[in-house]
C-alpha atoms as a PDB file:
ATOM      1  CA  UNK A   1      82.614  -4.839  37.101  1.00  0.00           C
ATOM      2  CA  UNK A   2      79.567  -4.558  39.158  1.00  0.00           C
ATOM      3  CA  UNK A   3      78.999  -1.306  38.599  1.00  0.00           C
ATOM      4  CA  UNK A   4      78.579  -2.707  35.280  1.00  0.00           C
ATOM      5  CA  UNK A   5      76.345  -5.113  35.537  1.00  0.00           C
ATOM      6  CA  UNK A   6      74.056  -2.884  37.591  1.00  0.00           C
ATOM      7  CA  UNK A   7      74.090  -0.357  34.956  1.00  0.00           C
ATOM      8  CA  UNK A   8      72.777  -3.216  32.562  1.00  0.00           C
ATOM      9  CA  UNK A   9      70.024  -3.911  35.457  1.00  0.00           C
ATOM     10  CA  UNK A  10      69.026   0.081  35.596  1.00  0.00           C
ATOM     11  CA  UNK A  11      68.531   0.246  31.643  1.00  0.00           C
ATOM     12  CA  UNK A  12      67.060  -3.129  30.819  1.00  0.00           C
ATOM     13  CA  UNK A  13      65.706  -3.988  34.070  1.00  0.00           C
ATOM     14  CA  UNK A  14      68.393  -7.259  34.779  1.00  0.00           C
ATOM     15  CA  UNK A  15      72.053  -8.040  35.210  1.00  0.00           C
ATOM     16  CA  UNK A  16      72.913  -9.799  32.327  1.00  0.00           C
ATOM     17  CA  UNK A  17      74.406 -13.449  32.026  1.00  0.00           C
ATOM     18  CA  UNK A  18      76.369 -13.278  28.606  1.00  0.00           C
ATOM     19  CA  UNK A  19      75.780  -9.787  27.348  1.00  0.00           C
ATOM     20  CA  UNK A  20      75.940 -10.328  23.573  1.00  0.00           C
ATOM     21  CA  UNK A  21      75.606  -7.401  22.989  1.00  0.00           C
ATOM     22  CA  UNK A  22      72.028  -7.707  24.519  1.00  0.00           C
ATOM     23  CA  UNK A  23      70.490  -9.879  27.027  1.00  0.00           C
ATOM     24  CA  UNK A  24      70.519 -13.625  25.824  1.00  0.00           C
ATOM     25  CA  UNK A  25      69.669 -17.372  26.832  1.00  0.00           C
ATOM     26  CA  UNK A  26      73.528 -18.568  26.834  1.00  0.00           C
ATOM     27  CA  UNK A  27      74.174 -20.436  29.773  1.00  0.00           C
ATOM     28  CA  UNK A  28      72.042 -20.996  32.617  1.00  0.00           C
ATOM     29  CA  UNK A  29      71.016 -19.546  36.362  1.00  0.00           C
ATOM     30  CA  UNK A  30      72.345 -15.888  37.265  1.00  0.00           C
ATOM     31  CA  UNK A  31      75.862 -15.879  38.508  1.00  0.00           C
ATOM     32  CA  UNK A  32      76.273 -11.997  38.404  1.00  0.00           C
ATOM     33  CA  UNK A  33      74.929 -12.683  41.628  1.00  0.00           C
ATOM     34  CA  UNK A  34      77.619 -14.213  42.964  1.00  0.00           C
ATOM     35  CA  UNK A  35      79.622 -11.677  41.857  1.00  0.00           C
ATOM     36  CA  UNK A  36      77.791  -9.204  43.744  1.00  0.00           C
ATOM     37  CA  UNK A  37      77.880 -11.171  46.949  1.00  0.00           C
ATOM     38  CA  UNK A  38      81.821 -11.992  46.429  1.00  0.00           C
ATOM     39  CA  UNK A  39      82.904  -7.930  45.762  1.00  0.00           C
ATOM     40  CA  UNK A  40      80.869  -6.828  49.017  1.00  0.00           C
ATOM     41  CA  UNK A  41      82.123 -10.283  51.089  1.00  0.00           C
ATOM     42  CA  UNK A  42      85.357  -8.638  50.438  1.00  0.00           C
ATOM     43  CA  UNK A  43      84.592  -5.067  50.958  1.00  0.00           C
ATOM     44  CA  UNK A  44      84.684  -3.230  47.567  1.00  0.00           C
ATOM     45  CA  UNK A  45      82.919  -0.016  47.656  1.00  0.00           C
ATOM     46  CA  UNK A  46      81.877   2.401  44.746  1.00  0.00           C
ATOM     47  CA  UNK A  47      78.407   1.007  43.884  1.00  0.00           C
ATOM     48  CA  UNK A  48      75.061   0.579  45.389  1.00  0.00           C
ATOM     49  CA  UNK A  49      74.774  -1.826  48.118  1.00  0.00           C
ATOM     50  CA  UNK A  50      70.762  -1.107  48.059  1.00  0.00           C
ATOM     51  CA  UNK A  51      70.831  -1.650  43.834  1.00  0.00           C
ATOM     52  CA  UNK A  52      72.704  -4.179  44.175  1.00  0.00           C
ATOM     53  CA  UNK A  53      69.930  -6.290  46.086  1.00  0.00           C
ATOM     54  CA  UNK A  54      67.321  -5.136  44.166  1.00  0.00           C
ATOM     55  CA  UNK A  55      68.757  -6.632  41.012  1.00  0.00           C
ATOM     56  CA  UNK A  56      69.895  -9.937  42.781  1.00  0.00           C
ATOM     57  CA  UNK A  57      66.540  -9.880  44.728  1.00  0.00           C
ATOM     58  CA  UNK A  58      64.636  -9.773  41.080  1.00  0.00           C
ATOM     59  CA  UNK A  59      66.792 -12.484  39.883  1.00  0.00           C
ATOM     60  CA  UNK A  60      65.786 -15.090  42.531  1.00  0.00           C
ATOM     61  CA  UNK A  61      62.165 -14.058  43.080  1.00  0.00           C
ATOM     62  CA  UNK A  62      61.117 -13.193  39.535  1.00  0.00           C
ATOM     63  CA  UNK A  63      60.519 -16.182  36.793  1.00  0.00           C
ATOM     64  CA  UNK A  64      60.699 -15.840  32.980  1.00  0.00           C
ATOM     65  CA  UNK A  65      57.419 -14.446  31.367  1.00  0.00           C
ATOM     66  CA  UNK A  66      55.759 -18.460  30.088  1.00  0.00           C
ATOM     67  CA  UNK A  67      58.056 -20.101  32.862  1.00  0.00           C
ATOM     68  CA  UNK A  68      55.742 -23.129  33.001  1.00  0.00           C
ATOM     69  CA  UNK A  69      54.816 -23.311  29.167  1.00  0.00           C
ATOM     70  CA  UNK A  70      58.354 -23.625  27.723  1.00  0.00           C
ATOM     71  CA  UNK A  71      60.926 -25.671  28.230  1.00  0.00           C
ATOM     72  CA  UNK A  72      64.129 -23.083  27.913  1.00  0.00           C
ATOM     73  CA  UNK A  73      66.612 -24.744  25.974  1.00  0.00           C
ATOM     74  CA  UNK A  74      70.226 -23.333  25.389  1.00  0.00           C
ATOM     75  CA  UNK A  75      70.064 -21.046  23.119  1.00  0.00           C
ATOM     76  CA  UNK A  76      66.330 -21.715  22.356  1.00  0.00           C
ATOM     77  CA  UNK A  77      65.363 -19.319  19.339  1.00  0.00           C
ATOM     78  CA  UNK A  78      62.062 -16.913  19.982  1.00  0.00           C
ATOM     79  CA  UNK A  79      61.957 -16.749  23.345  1.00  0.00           C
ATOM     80  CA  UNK A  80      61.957 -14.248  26.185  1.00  0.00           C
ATOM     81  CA  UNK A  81      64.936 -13.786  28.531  1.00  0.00           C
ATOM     82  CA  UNK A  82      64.878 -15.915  31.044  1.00  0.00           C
ATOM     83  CA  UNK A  83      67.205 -15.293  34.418  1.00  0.00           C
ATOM     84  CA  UNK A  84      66.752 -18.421  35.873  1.00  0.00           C
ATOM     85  CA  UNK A  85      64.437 -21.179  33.252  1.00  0.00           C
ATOM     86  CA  UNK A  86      62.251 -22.905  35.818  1.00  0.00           C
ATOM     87  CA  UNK A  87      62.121 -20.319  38.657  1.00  0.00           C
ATOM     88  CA  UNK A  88      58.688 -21.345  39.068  1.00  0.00           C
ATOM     89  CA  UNK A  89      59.096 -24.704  40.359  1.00  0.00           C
ATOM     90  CA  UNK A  90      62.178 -24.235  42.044  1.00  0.00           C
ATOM     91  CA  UNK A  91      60.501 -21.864  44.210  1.00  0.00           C
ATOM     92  CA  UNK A  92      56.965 -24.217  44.447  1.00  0.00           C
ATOM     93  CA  UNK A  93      57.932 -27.706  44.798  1.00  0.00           C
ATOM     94  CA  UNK A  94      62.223 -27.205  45.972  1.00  0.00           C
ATOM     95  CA  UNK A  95      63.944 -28.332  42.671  1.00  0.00           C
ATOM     96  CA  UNK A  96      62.777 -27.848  38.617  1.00  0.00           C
ATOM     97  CA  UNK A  97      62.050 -30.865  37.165  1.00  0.00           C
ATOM     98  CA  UNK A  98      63.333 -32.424  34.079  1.00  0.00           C
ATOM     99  CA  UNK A  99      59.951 -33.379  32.661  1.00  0.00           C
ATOM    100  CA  UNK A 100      59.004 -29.689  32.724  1.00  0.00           C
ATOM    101  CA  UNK A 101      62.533 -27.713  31.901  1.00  0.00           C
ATOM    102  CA  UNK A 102      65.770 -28.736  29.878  1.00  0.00           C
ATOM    103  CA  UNK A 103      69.164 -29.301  32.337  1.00  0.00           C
ATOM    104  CA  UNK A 104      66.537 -29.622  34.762  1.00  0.00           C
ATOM    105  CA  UNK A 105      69.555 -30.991  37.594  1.00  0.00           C
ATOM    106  CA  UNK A 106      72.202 -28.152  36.657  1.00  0.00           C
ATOM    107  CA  UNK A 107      69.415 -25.549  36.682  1.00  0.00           C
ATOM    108  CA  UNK A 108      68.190 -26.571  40.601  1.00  0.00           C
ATOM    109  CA  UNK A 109      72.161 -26.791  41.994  1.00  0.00           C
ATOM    110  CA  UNK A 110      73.026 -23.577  40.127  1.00  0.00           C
ATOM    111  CA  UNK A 111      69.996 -21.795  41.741  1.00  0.00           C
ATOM    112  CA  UNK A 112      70.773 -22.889  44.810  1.00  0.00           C
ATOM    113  CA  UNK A 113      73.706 -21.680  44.581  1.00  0.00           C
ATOM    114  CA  UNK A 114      72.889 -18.496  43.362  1.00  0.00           C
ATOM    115  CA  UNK A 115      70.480 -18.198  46.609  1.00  0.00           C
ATOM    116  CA  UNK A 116      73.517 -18.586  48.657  1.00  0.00           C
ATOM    117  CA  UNK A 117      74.547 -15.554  47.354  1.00  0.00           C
ATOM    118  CA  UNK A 118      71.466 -14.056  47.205  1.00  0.00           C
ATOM    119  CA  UNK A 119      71.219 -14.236  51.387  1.00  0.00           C
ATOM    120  CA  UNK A 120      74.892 -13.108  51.152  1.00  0.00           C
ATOM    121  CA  UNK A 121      73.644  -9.741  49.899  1.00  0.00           C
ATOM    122  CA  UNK A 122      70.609  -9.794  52.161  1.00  0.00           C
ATOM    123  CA  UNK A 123      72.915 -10.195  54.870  1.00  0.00           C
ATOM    124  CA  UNK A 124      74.952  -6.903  54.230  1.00  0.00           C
ATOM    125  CA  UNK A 125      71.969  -4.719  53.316  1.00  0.00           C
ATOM    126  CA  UNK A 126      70.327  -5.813  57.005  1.00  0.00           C
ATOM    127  CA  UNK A 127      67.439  -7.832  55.368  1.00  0.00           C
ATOM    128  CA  UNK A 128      67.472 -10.488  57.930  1.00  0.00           C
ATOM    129  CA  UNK A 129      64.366 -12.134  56.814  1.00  0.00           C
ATOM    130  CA  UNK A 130      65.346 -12.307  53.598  1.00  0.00           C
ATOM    131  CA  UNK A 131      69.021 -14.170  54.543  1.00  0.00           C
ATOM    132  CA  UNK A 132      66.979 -16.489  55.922  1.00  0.00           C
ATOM    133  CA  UNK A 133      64.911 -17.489  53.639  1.00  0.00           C
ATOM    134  CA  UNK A 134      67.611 -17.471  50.575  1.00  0.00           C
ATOM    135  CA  UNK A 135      69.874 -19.858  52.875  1.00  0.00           C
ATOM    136  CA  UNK A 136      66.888 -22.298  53.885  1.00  0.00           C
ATOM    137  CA  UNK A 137      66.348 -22.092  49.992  1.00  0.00           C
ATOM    138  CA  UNK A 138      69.801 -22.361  49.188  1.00  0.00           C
ATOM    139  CA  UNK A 139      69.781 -25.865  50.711  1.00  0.00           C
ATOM    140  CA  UNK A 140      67.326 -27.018  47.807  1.00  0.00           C
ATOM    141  CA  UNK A 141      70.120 -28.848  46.025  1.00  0.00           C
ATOM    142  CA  UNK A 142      69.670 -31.177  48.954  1.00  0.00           C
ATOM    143  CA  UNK A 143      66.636 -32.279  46.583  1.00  0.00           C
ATOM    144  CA  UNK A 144      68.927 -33.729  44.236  1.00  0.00           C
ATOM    145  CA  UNK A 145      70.724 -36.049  46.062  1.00  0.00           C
ATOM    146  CA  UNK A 146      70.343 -39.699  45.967  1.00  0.00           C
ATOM    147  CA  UNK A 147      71.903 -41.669  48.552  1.00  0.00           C
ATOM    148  CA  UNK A 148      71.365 -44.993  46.922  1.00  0.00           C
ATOM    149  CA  UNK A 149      74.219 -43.865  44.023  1.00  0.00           C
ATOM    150  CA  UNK A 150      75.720 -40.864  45.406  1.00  0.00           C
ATOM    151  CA  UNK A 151      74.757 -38.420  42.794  1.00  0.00           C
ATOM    152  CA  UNK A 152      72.749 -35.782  41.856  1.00  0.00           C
ATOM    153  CA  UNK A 153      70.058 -36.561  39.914  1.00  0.00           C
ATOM    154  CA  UNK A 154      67.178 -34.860  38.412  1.00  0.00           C
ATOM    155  CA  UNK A 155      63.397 -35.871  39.360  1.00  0.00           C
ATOM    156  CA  UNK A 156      60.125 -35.703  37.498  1.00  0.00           C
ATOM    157  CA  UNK A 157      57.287 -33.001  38.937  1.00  0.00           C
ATOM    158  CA  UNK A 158      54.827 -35.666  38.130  1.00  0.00           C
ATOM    159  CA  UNK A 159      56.113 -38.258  40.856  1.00  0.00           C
ATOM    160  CA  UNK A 160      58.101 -36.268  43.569  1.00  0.00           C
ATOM    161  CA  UNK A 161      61.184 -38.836  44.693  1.00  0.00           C
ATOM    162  CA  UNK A 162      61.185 -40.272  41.556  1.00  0.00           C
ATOM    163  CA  UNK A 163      64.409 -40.462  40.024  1.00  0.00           C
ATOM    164  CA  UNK A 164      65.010 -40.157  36.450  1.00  0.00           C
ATOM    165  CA  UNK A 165      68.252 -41.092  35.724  1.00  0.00           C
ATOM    166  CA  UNK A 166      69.673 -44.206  35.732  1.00  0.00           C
ATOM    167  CA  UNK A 167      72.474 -44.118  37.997  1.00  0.00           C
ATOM    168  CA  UNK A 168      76.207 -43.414  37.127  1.00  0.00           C
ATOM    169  CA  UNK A 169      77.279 -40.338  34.697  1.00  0.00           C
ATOM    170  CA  UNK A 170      75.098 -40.804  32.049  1.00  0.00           C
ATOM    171  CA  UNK A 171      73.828 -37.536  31.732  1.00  0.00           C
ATOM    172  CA  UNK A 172      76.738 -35.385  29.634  1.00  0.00           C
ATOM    173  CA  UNK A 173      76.795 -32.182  28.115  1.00  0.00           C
ATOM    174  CA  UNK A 174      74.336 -31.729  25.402  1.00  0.00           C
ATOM    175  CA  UNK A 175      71.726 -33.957  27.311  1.00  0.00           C
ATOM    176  CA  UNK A 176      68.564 -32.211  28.035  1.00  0.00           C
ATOM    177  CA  UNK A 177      69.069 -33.306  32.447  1.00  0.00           C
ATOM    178  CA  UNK A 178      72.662 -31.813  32.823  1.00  0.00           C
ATOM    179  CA  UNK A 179      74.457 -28.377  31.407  1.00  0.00           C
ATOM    180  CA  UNK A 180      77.794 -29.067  30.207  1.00  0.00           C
ATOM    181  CA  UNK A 181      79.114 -31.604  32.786  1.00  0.00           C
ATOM    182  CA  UNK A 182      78.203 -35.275  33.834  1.00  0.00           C
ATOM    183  CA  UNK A 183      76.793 -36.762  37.160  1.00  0.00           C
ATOM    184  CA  UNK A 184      80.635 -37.097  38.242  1.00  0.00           C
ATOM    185  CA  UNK A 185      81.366 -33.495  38.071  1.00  0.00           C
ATOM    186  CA  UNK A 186      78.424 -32.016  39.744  1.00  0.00           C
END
């Protein structure tokens, strides 16, 4: 399987999220990663460890050509592929905000987690610097979190600590704050 997905990286230049049969905009954040990190955490062999973080490296550090001019909804018609929609901020301010990129709140805890795998794969290719830095990031879905209702919710770019949603699980799938799920499931 990963040598799949890092054949899709060598001919279009990422892994893919939901081949179809091309790169598209289903679904959000770029789990291939994870699946990287998980086959070498367990000690598969038969691809390129050195690849491999090259095409998980690009899909952490790299935004979406017009990251901070669109606002990368599912499935959004006419636009480039992005690997992870608000890359931009995430890496700027510590969290994309909802006023500036749809499922704003699933976007910034997927990423994160993402960047835990990311440093995973740092990690077993000796980039030391690089763990680092993908766990201290990894630890930006602390962002989220607000103590005062004990969820994750998403916050504006225009007033940093300034929560959006009201609290409780009012954000569901097909809400514009919240990728398939609720407040109670993330």
């Amino acid at each position: 399987m990963v040598q799949a997905l890092l054949q899709d990286y060598r001919e279009g230049g990422w892994m893919p999220k939901w081949p179809n049969p091309s790169y598209t905009n289903i679904m959000i954040a770029t789990h291939a990663d994870s699946v990287v990190a998980e086959a070498i955490n367990k000690g598969f062999h038969g691809f390129d460890y050195e690849l491999a973080y090259k095409a998980v490296y690009k899909d952490a550090m790299t935004p979406p050509a017009g990251d901070t001019t669109r606002d990368w909804h599912d499935r959004q018609a006419h636009v480039p592929y992005e690997a992870r929609a608000g890359l931009t901020y995430f890496k700027r301010i510590g969290y994309v905000p909802v006023d500036k990129t749809a499922e704003a709140a699933s976007s910034t805890l997927e990423d994160a987690y993402d960047d835990f795998a990311v440093a995973q794969v740092g990690k077993a290719v000796g980039k030391d610097a690089d763990y680092r830095f993908f766990i201290d990031r990894s630890r930006n879905y602390r962002n989220l979190y607000n103590p005062a209702t004990g969820f994750m919710q998403e916050e504006t770019q225009m007033v940093p600590g300034q929560m959006r949603m009201p609290a409780g699980p009012r954000a569901t799938n097909g809400s514009t704050r919240i990728h398939r799920s609720t407040t109670f499931q993330v």
